[in-house]
N, C-alpha and C. Protein backbone atom coordinates (compact mmCIF):
# COMPACT_ATOMS: atom_id res chain seq x y z
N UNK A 1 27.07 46.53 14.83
CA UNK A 1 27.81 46.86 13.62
C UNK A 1 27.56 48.32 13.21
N UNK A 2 28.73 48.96 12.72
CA UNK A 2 28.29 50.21 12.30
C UNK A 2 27.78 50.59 10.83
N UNK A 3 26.96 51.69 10.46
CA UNK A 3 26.42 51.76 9.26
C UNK A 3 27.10 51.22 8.48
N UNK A 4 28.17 51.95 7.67
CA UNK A 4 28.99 51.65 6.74
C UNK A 4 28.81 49.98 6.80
N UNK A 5 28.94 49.12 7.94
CA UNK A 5 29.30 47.79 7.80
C UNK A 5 27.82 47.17 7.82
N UNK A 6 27.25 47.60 7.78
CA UNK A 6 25.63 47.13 7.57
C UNK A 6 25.19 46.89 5.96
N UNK A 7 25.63 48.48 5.54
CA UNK A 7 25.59 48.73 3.86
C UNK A 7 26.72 47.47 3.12
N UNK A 8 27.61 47.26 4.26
CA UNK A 8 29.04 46.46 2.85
C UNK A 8 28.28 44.90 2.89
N UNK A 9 27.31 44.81 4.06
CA UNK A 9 27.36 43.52 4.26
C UNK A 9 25.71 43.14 3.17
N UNK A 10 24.74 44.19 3.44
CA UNK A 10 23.65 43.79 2.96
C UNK A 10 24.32 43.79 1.14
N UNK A 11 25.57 44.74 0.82
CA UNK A 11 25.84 44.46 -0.17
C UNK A 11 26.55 43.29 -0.84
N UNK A 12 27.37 42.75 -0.02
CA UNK A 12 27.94 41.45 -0.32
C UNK A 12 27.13 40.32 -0.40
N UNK A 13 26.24 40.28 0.56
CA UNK A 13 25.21 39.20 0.61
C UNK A 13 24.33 39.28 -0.43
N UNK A 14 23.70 40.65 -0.42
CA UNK A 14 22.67 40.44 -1.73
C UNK A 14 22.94 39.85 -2.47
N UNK A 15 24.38 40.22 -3.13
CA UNK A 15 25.26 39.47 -4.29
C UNK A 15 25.07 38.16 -4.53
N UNK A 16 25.97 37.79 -2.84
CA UNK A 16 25.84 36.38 -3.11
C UNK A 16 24.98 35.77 -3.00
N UNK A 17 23.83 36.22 -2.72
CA UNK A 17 22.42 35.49 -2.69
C UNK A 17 21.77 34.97 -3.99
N UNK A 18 22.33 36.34 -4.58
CA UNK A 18 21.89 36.25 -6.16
C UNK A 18 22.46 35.03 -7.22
N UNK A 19 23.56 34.96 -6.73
CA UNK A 19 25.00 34.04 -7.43
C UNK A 19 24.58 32.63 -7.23
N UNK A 20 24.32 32.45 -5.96
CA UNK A 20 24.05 31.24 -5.66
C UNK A 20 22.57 30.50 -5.75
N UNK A 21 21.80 31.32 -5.46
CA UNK A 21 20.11 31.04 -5.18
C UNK A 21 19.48 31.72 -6.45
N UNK A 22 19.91 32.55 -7.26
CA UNK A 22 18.78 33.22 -8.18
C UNK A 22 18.09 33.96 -7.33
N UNK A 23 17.99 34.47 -6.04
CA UNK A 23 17.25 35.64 -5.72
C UNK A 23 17.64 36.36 -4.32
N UNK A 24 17.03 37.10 -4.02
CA UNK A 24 17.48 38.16 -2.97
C UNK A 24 17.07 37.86 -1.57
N UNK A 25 18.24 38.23 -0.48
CA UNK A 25 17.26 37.61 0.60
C UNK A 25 16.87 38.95 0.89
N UNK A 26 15.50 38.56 2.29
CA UNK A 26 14.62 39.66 2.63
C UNK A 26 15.52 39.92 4.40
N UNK A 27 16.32 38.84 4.64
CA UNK A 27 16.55 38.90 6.07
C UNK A 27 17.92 39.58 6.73
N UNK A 28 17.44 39.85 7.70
CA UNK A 28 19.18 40.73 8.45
C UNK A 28 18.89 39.51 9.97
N UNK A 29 19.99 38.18 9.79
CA UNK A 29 20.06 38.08 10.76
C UNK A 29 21.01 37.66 11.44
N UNK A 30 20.96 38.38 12.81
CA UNK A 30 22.27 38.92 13.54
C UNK A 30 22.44 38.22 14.97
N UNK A 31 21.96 36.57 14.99
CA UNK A 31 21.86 36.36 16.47
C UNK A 31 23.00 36.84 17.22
N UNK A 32 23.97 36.78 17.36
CA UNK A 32 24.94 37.07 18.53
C UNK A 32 25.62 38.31 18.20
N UNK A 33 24.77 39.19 18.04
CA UNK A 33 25.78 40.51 17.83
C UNK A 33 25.53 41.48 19.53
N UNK A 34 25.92 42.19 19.76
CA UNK A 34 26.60 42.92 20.96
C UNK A 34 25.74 44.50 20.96
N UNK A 35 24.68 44.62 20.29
CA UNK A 35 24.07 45.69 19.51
C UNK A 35 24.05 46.01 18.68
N UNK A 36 22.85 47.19 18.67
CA UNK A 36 21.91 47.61 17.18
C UNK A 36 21.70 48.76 17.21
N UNK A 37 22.58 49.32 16.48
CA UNK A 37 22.47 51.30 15.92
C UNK A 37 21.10 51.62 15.55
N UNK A 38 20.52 52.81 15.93
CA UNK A 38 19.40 52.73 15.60
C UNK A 38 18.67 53.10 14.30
N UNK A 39 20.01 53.04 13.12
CA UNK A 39 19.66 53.24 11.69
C UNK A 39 19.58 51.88 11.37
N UNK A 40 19.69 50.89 12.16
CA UNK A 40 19.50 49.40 11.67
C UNK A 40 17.93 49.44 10.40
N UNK A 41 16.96 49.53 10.80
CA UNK A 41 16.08 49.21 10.32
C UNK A 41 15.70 50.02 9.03
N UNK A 42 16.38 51.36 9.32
CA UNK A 42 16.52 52.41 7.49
C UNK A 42 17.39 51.87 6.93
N UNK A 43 18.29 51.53 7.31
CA UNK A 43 19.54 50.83 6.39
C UNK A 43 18.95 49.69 5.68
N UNK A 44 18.56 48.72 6.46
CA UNK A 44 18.07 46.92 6.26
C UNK A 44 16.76 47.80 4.96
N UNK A 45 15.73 48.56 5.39
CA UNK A 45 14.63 48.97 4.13
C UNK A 45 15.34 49.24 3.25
N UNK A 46 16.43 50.44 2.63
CA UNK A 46 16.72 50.89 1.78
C UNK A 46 18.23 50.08 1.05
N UNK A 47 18.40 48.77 2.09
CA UNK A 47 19.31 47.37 1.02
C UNK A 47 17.76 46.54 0.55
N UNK A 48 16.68 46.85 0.70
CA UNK A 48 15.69 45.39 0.55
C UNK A 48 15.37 44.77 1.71
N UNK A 49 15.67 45.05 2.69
CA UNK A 49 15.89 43.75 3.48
C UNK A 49 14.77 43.83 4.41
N UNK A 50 14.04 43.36 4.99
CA UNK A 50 12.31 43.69 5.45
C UNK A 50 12.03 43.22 6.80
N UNK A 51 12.75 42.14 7.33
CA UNK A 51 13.00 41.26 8.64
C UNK A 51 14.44 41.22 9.35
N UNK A 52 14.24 41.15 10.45
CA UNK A 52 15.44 40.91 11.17
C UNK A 52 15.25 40.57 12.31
N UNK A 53 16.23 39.47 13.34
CA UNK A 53 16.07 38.38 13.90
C UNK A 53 17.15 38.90 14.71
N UNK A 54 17.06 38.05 16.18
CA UNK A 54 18.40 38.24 16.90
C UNK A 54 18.07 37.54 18.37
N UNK A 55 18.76 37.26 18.80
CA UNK A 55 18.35 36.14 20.22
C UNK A 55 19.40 36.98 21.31
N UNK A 56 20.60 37.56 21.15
CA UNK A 56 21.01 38.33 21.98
C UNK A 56 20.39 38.90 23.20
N UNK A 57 19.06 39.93 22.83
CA UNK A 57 18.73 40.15 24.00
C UNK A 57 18.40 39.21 24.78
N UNK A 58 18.27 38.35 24.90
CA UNK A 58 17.81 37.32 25.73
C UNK A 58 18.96 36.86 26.81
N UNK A 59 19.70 37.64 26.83
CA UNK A 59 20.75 37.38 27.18
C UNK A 59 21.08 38.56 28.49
N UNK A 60 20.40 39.55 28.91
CA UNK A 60 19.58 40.06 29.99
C UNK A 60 20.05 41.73 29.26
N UNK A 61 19.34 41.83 28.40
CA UNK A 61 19.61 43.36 27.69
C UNK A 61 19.23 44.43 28.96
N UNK A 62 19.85 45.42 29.41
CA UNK A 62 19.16 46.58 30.32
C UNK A 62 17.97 47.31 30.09
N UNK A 63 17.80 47.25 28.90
CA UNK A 63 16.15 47.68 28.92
C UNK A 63 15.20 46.63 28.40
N UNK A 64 15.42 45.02 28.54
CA UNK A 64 14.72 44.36 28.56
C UNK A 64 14.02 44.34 26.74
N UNK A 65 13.22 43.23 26.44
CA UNK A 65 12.85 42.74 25.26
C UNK A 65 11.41 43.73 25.37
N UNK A 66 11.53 44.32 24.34
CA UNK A 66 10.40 45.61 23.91
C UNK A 66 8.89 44.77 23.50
N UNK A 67 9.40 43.53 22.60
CA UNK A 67 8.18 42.78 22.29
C UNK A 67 9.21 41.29 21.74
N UNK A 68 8.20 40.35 21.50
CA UNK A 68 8.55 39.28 20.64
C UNK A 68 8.83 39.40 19.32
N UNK A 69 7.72 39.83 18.99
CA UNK A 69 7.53 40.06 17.00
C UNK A 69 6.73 41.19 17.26
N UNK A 70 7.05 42.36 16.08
CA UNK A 70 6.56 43.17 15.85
C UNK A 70 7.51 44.39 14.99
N UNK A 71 7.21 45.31 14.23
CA UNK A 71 8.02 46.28 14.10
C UNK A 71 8.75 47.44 14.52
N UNK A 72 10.17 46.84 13.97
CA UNK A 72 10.99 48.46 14.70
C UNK A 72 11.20 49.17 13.68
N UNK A 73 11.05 50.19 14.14
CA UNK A 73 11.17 51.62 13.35
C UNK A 73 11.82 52.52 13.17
N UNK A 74 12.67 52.64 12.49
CA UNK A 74 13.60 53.62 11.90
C UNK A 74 13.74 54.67 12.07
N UNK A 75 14.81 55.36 11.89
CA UNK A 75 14.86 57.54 11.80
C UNK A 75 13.80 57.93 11.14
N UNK A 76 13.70 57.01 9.65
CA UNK A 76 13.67 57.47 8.99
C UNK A 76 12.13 57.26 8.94
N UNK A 77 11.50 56.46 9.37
CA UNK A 77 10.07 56.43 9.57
C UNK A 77 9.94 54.77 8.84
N UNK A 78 10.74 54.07 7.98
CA UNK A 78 10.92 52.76 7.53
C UNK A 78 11.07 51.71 8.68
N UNK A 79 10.11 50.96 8.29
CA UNK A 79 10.21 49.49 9.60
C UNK A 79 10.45 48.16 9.23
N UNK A 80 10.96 47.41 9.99
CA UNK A 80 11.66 45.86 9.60
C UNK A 80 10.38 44.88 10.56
N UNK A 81 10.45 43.92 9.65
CA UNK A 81 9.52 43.18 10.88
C UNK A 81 10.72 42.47 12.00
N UNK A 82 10.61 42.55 13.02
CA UNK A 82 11.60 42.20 14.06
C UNK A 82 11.46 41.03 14.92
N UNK A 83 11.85 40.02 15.30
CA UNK A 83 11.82 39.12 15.94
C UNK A 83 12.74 38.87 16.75
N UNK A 84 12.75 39.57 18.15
CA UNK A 84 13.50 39.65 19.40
C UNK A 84 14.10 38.72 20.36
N UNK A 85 12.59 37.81 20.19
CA UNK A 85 12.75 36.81 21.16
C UNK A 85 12.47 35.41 20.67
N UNK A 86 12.87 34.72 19.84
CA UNK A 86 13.23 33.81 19.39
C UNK A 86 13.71 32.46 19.88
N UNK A 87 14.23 32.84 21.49
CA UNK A 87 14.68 31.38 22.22
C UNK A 87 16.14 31.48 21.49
N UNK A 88 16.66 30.47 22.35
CA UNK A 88 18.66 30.50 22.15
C UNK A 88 18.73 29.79 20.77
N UNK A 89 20.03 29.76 20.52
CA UNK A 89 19.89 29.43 19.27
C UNK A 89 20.95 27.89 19.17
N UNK A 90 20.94 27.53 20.30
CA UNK A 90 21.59 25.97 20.39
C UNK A 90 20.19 25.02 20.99
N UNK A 91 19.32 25.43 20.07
CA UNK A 91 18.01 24.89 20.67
C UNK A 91 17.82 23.36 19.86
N UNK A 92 17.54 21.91 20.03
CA UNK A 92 17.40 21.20 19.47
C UNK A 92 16.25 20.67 19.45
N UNK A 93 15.72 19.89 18.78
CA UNK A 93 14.11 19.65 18.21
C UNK A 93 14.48 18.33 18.57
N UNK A 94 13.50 17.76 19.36
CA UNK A 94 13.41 16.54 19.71
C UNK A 94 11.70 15.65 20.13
N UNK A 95 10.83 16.18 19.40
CA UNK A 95 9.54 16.49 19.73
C UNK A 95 8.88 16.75 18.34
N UNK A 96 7.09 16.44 18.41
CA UNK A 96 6.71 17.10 17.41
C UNK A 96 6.65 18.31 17.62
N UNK A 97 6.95 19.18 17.24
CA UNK A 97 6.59 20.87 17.40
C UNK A 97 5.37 20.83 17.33
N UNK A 98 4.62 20.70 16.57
CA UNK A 98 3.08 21.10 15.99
C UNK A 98 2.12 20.52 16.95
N UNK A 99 2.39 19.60 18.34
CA UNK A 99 1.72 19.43 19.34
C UNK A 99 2.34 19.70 20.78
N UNK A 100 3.91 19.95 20.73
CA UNK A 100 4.51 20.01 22.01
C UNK A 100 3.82 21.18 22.57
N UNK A 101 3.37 21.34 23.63
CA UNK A 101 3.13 22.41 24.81
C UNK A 101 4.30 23.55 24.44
N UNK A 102 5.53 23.41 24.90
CA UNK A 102 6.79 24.36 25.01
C UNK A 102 7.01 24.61 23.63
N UNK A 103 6.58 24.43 22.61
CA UNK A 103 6.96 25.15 21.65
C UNK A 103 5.62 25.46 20.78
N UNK A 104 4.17 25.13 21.20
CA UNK A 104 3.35 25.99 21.11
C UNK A 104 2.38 26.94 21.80
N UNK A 105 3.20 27.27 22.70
CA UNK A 105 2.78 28.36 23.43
C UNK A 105 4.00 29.25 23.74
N UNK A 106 5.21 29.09 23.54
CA UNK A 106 5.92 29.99 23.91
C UNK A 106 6.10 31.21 22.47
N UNK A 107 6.42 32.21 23.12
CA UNK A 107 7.12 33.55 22.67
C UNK A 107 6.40 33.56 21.19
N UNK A 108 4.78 33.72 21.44
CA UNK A 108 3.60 34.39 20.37
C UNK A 108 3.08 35.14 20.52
N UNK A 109 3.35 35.92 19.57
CA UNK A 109 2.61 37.31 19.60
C UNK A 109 1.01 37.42 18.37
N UNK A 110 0.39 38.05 19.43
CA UNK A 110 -0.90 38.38 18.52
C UNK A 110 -0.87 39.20 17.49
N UNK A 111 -1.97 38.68 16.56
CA UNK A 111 -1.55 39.41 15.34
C UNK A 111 -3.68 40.14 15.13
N UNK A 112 -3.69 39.61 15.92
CA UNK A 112 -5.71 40.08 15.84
C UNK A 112 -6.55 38.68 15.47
N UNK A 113 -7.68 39.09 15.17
CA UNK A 113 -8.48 38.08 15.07
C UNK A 113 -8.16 36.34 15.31
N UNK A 114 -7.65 36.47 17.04
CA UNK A 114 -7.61 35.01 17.54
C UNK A 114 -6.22 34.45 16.96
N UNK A 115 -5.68 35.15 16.08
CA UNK A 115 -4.58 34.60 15.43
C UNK A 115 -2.82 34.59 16.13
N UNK A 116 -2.18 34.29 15.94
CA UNK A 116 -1.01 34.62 17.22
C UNK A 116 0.31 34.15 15.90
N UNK A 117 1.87 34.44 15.68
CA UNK A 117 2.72 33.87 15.22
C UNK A 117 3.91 33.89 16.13
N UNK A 118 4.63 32.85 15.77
CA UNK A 118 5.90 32.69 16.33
C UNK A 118 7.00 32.54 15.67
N UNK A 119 8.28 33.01 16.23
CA UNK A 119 9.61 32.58 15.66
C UNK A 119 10.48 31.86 16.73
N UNK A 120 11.48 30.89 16.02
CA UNK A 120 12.14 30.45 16.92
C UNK A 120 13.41 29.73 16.40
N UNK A 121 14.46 30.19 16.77
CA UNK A 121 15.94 29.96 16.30
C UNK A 121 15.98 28.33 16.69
N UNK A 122 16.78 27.21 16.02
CA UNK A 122 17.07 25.99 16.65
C UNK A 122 18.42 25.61 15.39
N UNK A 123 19.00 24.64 16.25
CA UNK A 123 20.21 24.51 15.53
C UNK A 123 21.66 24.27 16.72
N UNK A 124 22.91 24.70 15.98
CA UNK A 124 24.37 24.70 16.80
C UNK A 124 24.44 25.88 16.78
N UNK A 125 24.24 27.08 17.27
CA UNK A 125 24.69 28.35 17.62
C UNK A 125 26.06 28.09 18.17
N UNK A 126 26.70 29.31 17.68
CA UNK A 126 27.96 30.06 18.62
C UNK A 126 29.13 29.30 17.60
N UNK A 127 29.21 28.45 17.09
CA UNK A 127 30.33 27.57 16.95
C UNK A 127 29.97 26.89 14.57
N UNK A 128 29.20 27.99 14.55
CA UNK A 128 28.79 27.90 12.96
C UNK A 128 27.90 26.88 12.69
N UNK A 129 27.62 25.84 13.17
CA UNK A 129 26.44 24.98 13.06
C UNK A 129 25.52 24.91 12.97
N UNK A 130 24.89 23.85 12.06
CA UNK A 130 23.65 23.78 11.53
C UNK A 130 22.68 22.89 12.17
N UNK A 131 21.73 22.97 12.71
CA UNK A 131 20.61 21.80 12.90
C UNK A 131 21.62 19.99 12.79
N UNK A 132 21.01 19.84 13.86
CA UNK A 132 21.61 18.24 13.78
C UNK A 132 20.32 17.53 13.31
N UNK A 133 20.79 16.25 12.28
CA UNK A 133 19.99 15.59 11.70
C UNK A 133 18.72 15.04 12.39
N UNK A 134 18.86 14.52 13.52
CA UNK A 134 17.61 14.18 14.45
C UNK A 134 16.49 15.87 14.27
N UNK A 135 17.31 16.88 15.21
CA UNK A 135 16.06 17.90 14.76
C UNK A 135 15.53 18.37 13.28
N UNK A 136 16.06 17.93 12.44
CA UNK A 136 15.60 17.95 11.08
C UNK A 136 14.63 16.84 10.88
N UNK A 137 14.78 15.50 10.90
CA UNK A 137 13.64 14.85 11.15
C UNK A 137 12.42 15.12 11.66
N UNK A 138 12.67 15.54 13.21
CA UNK A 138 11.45 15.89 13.69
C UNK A 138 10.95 17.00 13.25
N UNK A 139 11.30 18.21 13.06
CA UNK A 139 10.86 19.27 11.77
C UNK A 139 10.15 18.97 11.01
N UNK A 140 10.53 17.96 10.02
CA UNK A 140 10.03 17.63 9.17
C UNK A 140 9.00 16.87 8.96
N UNK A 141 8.70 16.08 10.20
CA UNK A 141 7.55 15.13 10.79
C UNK A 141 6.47 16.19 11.46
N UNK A 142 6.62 16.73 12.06
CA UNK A 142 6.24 17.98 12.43
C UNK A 142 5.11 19.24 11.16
N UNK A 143 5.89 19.15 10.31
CA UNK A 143 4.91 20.22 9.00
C UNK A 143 4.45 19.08 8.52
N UNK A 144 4.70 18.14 8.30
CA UNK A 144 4.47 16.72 7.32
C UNK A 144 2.65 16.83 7.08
């Protein structure tokens, strides 16, 4: 997306974030977009916006996934926390998470002292969909 459409969008959304929820979101996220200008992350700081997400590269980017989680950094010297690699986003939960093997060990990044975090997209990607009720269960059995 180009600047201008970065600014109309973090502006419309803020809005409606506000309208609907009483507060602001912190997130820019863009799974299936086609690329990322590299004012992405000055733009996303100076709407509020602090994180941003995207599963695209995974999809065999030419210079390959830089990291999992960590920050990208701006012109302007402003950074977003970034989460690259996330797994597809037609991913369904059918498992406890909080003991499965494949979803606690994949795509964690260290954060220091023994500690590690992860992100991970799940749901109906591509086609506007939300989590099917079974992976919401197990989610929810899962943090329980």
């Amino acid at each position: 997306p180009s600047p201008e459409s970065l600014m109309r969008q973090a502006l419309y959304g803020q809005r409606f974030f506000r309208q609907e929820f009483g507060k602001a979101s912190r997130d820019v996220y863009l799974p299936d977009c086609f690329g990322f200008g590299f004012a992405l992350p000055s733009i996303a700081v100076h709407s509020g916006l602090s994180q941003f997400s995207t599963q695209k590269l995974t999809w065999g980017s030419s210079y390959g996934i830089p990291f999992p989680i960590g920050r990208w950094k701006g012109v302007d010297g402003n950074t977003v926390i970034a989460a690259l690699n996330p797994g597809d986003y037609v991913t369904k939960i059918r498992s406890d998470i909080s003991v499965d093997p494949k979803w606690a060990s994949e795509r964690f990044t260290s954060v220091g002292n023994g500690r590690q975090i992860g992100f991970r997209y799940f749901g109906t990607g591509d086609i506007g969909g939300a989590p099917d009720e079974e992976s919401v269960e197990w989610l929810e059995k899962s943090i329980a």
